[in-house]
C-alpha atoms as a PDB file:
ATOM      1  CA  UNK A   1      -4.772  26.167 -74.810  1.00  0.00           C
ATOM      2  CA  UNK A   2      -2.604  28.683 -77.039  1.00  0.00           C
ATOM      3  CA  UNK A   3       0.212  27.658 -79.450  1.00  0.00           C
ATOM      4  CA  UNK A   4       3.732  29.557 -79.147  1.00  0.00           C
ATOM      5  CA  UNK A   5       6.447  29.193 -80.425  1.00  0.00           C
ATOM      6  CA  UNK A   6       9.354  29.391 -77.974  1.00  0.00           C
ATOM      7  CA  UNK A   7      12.863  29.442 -78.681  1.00  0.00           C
ATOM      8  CA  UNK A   8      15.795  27.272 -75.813  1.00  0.00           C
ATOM      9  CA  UNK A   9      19.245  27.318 -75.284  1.00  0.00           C
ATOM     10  CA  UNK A  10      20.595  24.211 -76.329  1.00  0.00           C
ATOM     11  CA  UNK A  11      21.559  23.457 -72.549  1.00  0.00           C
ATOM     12  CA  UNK A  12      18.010  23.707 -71.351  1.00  0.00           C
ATOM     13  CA  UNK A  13      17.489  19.874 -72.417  1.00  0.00           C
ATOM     14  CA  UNK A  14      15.494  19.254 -69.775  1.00  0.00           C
ATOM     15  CA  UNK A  15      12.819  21.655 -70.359  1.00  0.00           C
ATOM     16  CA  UNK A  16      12.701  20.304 -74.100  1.00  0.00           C
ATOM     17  CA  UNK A  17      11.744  16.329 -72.724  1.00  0.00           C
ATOM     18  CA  UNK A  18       9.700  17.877 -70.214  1.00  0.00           C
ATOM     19  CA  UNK A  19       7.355  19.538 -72.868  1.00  0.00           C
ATOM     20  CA  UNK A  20       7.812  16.643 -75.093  1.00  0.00           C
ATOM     21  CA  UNK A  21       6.285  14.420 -72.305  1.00  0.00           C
ATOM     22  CA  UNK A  22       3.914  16.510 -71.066  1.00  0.00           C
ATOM     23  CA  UNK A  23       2.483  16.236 -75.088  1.00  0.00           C
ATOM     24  CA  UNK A  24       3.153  19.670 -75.328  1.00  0.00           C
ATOM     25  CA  UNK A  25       5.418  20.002 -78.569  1.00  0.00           C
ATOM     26  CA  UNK A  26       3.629  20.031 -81.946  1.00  0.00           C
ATOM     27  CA  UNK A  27       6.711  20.768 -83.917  1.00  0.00           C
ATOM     28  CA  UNK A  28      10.857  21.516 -84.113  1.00  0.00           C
ATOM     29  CA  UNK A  29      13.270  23.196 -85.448  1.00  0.00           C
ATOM     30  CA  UNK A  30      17.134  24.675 -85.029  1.00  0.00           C
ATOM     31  CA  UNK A  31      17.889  28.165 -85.811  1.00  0.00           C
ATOM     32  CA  UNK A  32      21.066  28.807 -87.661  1.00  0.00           C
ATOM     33  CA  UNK A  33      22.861  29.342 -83.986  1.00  0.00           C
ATOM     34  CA  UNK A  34      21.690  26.116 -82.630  1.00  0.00           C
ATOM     35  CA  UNK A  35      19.187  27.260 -80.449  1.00  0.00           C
ATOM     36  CA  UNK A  36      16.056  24.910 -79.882  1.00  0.00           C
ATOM     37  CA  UNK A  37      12.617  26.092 -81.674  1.00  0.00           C
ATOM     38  CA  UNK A  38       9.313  24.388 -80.316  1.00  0.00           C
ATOM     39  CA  UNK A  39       6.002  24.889 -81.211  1.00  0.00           C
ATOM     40  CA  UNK A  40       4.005  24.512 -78.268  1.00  0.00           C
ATOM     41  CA  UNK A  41       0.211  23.455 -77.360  1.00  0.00           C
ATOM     42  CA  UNK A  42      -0.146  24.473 -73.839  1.00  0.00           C
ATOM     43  CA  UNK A  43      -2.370  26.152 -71.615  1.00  0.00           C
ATOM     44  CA  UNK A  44      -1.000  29.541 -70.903  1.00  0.00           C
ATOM     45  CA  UNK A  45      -0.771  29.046 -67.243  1.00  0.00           C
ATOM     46  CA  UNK A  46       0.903  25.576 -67.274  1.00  0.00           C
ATOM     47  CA  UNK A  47       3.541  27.477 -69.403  1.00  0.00           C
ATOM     48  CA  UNK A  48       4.187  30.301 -66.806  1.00  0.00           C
ATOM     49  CA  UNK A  49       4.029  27.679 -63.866  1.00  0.00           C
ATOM     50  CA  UNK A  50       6.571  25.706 -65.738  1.00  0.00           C
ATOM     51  CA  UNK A  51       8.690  28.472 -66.490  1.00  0.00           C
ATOM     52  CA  UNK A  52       8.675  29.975 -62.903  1.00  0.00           C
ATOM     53  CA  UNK A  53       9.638  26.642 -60.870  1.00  0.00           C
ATOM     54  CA  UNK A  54      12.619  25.514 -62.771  1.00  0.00           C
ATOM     55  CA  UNK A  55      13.793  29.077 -63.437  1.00  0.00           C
ATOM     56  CA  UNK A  56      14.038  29.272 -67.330  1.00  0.00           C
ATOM     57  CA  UNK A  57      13.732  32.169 -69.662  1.00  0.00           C
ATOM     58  CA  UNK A  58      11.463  31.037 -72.831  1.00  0.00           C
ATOM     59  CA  UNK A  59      11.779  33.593 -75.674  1.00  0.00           C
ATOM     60  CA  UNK A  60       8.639  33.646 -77.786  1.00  0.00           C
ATOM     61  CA  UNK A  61       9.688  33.225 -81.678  1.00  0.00           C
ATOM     62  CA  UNK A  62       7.469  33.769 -85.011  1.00  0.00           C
END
């Protein structure tokens, strides 16, 4: 398991309840343009797997 800290767009809602039921999000925050901050606890390969089937661009933060 690592911890990131990834930054979403704030149409990329589904990804965001996705990690928050997988028990993946330890914390949250909004930068000053709205975009979604999450501090994840994931395995590193979960993360890529995730990333690759629905398509979305994570942008590591911090």
């Amino acid at each position: 398991m690592v911890k990131e800290w990834v930054e979403l767009q704030p149409n990329q809602g589904k990804i965001r309840a996705k990690l928050y039921s997988l028990g993946r999000v330890l914390e949250e925050t909004t930068s000053d343009t709205g975009l979604i901050q999450l501090q994840l606890e994931i395995d590193e390969t979960e993360l890529d797997n995730l990333i690759s089937s629905k398509d979305i661009k994570l942008k590591k933060i911090k």
